[in-house]
Protein backbone atom coordinates (compact mmCIF):
# COMPACT_ATOMS: atom_id res chain seq x y z
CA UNK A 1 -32.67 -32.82 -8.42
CA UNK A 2 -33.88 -33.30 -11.92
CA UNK A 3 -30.36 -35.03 -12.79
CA UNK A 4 -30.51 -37.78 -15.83
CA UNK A 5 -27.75 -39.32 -13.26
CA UNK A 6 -31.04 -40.21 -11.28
CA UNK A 7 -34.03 -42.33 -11.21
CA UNK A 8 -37.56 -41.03 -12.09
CA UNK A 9 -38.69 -40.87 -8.58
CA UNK A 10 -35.72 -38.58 -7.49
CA UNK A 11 -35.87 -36.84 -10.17
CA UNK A 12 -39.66 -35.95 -9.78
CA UNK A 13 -38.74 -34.20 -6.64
CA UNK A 14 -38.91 -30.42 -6.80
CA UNK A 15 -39.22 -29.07 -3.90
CA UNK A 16 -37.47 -30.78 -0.33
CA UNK A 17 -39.79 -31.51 2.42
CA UNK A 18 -37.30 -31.12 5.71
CA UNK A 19 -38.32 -32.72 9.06
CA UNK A 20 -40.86 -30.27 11.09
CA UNK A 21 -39.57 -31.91 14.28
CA UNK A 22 -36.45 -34.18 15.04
CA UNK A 23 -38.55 -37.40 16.37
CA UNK A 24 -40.04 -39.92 15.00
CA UNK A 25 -43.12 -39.85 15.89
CA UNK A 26 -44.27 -43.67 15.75
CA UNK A 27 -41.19 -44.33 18.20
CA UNK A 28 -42.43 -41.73 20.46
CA UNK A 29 -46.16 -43.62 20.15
CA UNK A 30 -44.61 -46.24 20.79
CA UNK A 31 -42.01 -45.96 23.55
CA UNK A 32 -38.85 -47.14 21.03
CA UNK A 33 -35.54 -45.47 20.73
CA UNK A 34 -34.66 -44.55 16.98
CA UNK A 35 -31.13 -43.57 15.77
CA UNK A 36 -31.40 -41.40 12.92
CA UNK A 37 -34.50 -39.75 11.07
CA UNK A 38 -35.94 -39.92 7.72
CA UNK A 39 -38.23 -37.27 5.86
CA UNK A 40 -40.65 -38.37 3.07
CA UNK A 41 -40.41 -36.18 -0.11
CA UNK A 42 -44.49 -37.42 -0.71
CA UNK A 43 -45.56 -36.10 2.82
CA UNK A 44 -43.32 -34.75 4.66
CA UNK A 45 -43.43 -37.86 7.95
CA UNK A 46 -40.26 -37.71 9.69
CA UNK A 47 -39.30 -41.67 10.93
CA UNK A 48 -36.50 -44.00 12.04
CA UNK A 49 -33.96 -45.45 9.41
CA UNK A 50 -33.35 -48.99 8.64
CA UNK A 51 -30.76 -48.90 11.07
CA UNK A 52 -33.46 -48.16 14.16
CA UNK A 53 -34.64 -51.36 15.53
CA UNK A 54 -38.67 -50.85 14.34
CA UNK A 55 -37.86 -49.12 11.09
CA UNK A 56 -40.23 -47.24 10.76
CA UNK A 57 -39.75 -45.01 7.40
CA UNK A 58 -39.24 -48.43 5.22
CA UNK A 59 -42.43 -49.81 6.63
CA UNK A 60 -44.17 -46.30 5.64
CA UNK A 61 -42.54 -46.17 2.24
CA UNK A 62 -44.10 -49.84 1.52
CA UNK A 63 -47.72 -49.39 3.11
CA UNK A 64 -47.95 -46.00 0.96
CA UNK A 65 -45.56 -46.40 -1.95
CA UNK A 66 -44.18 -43.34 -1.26
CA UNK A 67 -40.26 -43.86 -2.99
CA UNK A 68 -38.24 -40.85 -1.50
CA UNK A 69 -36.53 -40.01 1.68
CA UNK A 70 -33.61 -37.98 2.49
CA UNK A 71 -31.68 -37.85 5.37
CA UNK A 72 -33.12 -35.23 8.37
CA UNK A 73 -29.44 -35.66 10.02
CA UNK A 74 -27.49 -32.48 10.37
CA UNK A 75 -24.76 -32.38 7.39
CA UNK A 76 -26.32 -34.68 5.49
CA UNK A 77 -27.56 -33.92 2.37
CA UNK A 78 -28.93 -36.85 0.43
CA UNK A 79 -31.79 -38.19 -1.30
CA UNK A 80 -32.86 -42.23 -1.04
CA UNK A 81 -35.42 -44.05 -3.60
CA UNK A 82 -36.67 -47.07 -1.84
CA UNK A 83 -38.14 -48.48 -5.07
CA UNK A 84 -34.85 -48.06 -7.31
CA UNK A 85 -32.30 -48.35 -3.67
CA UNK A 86 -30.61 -45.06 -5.32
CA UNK A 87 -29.37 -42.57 -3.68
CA UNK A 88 -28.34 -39.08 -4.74
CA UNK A 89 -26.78 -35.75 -3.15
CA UNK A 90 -28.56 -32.25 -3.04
């Protein structure tokens, strides 16, 4: 990732965290339907995109500051900074 095409927070990731199970858990909690998942690069939480109707990984991005997602969809392979709205391939 360590690209000088990137931002600082993309870059900074080393190592990919992938998505331990295909859920998001807060919609499970919470009874919601999601349509595709996000995994933090900080901690490895799998949640709902932007395009789900609670949106659940932007809302854990801003309560924790954590910057990086990438997509947990199968055949995507992508990398999102929240902070600089970059994205970048892997």
């Amino acid at each position: 990732m360590g690209s000088n095409n990137v931002c600082s927070h993309i870059g900074a990731v080393k190592e990919l965290k992938f998505a331990k199970e295909l859920v998001c858990e807060e919609c499970v909690k919470q009874n919601t339907e999601w349509v595709h998942l996000r995994t933090c690069q900080t901690c490895g939480k799998t949640l709902c995109c932007d395009s789900s109707p609670e949106q659940h990984m932007s809302k854990h991005c801003k309560a924790t500051s954590h910057p990086v997602v990438i997509s947990s969809e199968l055949g995507e392979r992508w990398l999102y900074c929240y902070v600089d709205d970059q994205m970048a391939e892997y």
